[in-house]
PDB file of N, CA and C in Angstrom:
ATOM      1  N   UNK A   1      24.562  20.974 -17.596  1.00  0.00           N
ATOM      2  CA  UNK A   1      24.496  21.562 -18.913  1.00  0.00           C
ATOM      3  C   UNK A   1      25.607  20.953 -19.767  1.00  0.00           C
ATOM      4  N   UNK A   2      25.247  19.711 -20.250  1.00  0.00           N
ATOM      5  CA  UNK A   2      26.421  19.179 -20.986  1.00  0.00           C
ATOM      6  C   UNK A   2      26.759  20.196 -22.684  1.00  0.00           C
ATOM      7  N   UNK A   3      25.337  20.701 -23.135  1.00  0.00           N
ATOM      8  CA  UNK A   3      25.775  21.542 -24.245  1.00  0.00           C
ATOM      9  C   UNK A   3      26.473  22.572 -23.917  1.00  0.00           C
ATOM     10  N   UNK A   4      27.373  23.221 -22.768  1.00  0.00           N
ATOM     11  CA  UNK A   4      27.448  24.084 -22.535  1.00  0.00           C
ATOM     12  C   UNK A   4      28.032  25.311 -23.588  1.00  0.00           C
ATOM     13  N   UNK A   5      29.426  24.697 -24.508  1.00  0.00           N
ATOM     14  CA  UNK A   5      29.316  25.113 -25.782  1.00  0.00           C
ATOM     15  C   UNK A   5      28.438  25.928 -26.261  1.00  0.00           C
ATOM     16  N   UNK A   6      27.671  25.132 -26.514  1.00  0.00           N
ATOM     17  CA  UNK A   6      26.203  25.811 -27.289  1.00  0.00           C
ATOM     18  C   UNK A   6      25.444  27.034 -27.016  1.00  0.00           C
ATOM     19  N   UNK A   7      25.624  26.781 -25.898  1.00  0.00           N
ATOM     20  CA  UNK A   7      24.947  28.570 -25.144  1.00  0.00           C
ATOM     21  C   UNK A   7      25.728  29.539 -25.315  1.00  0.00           C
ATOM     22  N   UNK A   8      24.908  30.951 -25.372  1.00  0.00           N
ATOM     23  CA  UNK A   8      25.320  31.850 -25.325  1.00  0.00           C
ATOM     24  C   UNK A   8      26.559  32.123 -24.581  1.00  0.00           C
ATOM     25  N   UNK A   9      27.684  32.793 -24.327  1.00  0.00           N
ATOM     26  CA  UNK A   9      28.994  32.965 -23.502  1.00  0.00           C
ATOM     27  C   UNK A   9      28.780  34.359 -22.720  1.00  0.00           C
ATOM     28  N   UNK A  10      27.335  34.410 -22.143  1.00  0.00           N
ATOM     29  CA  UNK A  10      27.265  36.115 -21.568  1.00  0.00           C
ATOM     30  C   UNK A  10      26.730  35.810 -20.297  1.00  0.00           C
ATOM     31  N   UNK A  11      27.231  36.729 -19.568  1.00  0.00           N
ATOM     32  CA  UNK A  11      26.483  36.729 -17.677  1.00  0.00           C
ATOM     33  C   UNK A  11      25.290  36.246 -17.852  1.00  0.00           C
ATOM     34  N   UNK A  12      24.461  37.094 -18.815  1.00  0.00           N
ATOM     35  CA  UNK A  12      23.110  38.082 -18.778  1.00  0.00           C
ATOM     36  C   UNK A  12      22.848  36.417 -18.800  1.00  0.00           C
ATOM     37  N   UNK A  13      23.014  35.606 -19.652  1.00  0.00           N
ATOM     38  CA  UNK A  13      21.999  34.778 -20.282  1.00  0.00           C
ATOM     39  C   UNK A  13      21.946  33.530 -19.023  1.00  0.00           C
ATOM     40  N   UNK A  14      23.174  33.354 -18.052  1.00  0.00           N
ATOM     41  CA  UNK A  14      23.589  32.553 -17.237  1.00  0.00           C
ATOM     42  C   UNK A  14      22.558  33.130 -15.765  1.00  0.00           C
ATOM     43  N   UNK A  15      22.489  34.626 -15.834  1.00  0.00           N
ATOM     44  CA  UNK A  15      21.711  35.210 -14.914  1.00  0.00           C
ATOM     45  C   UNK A  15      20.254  34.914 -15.409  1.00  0.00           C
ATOM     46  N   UNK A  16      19.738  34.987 -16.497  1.00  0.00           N
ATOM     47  CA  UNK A  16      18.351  35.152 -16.531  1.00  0.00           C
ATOM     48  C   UNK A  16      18.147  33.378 -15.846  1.00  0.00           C
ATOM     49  N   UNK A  17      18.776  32.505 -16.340  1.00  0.00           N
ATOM     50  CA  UNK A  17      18.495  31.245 -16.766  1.00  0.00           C
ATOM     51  C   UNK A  17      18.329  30.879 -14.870  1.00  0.00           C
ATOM     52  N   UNK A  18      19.186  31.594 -14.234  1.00  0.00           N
ATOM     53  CA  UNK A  18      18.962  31.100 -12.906  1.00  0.00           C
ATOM     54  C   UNK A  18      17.815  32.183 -12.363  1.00  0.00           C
ATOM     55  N   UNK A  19      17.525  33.064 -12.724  1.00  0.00           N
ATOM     56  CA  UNK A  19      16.170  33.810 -12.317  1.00  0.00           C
ATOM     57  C   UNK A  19      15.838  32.844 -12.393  1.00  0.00           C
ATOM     58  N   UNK A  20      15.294  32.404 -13.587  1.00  0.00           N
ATOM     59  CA  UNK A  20      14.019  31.876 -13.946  1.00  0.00           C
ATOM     60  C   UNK A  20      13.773  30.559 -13.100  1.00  0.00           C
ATOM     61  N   UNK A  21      14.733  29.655 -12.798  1.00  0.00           N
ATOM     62  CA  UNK A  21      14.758  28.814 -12.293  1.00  0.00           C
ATOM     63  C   UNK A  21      14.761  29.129 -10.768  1.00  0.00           C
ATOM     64  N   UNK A  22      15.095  29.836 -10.210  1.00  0.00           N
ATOM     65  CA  UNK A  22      14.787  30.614  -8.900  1.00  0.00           C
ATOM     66  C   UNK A  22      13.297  30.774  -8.677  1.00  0.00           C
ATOM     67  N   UNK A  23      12.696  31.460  -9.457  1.00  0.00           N
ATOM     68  CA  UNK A  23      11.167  32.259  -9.747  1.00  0.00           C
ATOM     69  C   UNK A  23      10.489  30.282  -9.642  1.00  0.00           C
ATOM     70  N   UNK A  24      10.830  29.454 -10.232  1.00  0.00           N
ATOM     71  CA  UNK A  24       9.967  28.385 -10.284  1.00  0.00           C
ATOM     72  C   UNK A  24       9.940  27.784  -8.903  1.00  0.00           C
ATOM     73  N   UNK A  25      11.088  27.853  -8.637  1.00  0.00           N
ATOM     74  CA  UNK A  25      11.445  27.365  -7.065  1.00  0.00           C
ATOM     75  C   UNK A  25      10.412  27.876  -5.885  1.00  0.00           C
ATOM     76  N   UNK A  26      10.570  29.563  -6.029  1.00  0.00           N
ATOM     77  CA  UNK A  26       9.774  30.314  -4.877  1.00  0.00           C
ATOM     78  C   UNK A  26       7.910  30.379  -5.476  1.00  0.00           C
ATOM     79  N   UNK A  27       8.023  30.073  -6.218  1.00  0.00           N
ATOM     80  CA  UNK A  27       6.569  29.844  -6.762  1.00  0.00           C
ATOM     81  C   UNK A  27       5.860  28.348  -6.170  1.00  0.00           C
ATOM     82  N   UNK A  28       6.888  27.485  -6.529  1.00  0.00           N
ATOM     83  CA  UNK A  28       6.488  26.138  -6.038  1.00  0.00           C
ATOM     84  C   UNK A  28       6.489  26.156  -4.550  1.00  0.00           C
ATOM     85  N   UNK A  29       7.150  26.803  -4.119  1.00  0.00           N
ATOM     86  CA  UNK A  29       7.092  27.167  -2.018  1.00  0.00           C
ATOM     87  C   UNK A  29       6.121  27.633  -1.830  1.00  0.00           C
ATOM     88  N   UNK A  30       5.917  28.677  -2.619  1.00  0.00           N
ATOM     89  CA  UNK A  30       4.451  30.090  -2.202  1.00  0.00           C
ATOM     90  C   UNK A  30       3.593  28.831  -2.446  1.00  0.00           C
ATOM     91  N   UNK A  31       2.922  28.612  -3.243  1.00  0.00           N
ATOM     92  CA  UNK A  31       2.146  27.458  -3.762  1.00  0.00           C
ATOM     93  C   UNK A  31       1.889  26.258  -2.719  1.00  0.00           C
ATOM     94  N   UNK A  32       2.795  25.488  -2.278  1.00  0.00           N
ATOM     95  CA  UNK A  32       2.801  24.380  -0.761  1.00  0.00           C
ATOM     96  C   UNK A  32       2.310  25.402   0.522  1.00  0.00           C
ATOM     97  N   UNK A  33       2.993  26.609   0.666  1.00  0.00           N
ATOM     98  CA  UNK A  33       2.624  27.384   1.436  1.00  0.00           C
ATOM     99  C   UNK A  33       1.011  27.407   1.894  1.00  0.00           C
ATOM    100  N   UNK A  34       0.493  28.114   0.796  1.00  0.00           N
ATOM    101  CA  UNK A  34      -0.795  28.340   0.178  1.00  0.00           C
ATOM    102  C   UNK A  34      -1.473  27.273   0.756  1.00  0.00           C
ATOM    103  N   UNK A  35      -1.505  26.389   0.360  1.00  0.00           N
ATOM    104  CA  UNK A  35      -2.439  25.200   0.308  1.00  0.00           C
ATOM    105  C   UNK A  35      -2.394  24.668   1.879  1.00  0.00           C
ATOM    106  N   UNK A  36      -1.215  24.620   2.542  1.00  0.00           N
ATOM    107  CA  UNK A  36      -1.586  24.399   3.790  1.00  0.00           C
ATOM    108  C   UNK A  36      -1.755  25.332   5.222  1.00  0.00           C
ATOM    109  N   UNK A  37      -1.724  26.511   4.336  1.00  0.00           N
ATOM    110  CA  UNK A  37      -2.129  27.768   5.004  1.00  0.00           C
ATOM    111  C   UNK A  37      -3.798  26.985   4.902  1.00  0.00           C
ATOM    112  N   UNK A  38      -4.664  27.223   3.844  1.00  0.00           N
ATOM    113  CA  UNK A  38      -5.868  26.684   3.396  1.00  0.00           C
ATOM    114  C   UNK A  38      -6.244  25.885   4.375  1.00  0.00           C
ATOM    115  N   UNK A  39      -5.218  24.936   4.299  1.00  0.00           N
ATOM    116  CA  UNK A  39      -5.973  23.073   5.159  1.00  0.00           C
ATOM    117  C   UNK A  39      -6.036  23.479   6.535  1.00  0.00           C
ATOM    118  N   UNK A  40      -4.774  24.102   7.020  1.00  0.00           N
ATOM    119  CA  UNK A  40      -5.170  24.234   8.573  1.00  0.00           C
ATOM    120  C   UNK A  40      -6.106  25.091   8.963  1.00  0.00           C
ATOM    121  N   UNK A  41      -6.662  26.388   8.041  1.00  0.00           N
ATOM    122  CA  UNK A  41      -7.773  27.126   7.892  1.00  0.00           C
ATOM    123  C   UNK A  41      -8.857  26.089   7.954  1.00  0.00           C
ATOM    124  N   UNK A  42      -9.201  25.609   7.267  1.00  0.00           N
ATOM    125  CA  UNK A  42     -10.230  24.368   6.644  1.00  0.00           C
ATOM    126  C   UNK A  42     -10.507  22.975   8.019  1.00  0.00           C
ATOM    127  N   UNK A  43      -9.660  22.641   8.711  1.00  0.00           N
ATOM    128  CA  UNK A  43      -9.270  21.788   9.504  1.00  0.00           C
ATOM    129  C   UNK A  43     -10.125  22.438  11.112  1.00  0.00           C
ATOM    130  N   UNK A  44      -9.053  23.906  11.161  1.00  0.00           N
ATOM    131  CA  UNK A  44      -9.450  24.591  12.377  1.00  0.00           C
ATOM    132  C   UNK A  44     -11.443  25.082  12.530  1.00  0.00           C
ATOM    133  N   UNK A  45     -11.675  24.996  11.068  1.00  0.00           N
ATOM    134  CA  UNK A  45     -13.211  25.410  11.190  1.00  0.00           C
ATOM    135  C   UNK A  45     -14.447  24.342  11.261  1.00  0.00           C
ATOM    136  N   UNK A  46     -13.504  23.286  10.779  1.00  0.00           N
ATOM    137  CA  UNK A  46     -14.342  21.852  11.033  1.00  0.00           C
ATOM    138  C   UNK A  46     -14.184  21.832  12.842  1.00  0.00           C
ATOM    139  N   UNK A  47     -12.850  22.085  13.192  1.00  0.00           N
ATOM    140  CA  UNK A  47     -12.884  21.453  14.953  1.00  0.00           C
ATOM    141  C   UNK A  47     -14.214  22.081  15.404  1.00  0.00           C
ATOM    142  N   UNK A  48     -14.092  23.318  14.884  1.00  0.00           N
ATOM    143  CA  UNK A  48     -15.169  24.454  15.896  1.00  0.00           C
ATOM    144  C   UNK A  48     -16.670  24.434  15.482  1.00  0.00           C
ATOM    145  N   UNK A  49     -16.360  23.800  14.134  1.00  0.00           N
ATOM    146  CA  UNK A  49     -18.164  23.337  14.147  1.00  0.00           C
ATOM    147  C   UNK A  49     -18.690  22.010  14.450  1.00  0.00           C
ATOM    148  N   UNK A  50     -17.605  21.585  14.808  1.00  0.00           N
ATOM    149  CA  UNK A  50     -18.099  20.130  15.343  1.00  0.00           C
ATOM    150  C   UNK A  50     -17.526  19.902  17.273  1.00  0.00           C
ATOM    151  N   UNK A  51     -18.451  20.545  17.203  1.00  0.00           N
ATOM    152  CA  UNK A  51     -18.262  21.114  19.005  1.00  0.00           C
ATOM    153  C   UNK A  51     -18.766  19.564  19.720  1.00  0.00           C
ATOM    154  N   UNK A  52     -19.130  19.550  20.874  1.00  0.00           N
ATOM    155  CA  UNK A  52     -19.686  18.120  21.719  1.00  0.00           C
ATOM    156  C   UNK A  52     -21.187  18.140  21.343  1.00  0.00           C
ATOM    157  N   UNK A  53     -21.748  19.191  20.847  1.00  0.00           N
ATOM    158  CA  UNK A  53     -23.200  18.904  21.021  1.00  0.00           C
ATOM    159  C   UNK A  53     -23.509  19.130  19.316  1.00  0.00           C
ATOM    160  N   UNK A  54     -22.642  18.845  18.649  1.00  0.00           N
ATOM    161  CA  UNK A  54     -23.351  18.863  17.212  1.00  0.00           C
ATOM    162  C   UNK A  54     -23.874  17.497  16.835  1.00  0.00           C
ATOM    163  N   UNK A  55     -24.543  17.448  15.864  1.00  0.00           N
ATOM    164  CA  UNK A  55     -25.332  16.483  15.423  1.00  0.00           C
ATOM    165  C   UNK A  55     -23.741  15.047  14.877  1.00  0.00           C
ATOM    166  N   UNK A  56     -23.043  15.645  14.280  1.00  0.00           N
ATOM    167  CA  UNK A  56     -22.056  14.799  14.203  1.00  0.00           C
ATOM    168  C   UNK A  56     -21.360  13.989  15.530  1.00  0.00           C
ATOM    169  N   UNK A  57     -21.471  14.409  16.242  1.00  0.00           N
ATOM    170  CA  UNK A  57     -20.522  14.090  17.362  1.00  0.00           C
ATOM    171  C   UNK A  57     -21.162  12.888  18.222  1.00  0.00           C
ATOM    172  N   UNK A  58     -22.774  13.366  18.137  1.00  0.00           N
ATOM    173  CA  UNK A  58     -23.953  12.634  19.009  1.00  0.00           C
ATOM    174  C   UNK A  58     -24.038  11.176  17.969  1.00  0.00           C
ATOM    175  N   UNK A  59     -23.742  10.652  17.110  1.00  0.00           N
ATOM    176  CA  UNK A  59     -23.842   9.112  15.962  1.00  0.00           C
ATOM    177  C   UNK A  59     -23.244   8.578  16.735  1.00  0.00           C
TER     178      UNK A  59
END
């Protein structure tokens, strides 16, 4: 924060500013989370439908 000057001179505003930047952080985790919660969901249901005797397996 090179303006630092410039900003407000209060906790509050030094606290929100790292919420917020916190909140983007654990959002962007939940979010990676998410998605490969999904894939290994997505992954594990392909293994099991593509057993030895499915039509895929027999090419």
């Amino acid at each position: 924060m090179a303006e630092d000057d410039l900003l407000p001179d209060r906790e509050v505003f030094r606290i929100a500013v790292a919420g917020l930047l916190g909140f983007l952080l654990m959002e962007s985790i939940a979010r990676v989370l998410t998605l490969v919660r999904f894939y290994r969901r997505d992954e594990a249901t392909m293994a099991t439908t593509e057993g030895p005797d499915s039509p895929a397996r027999r090419r």
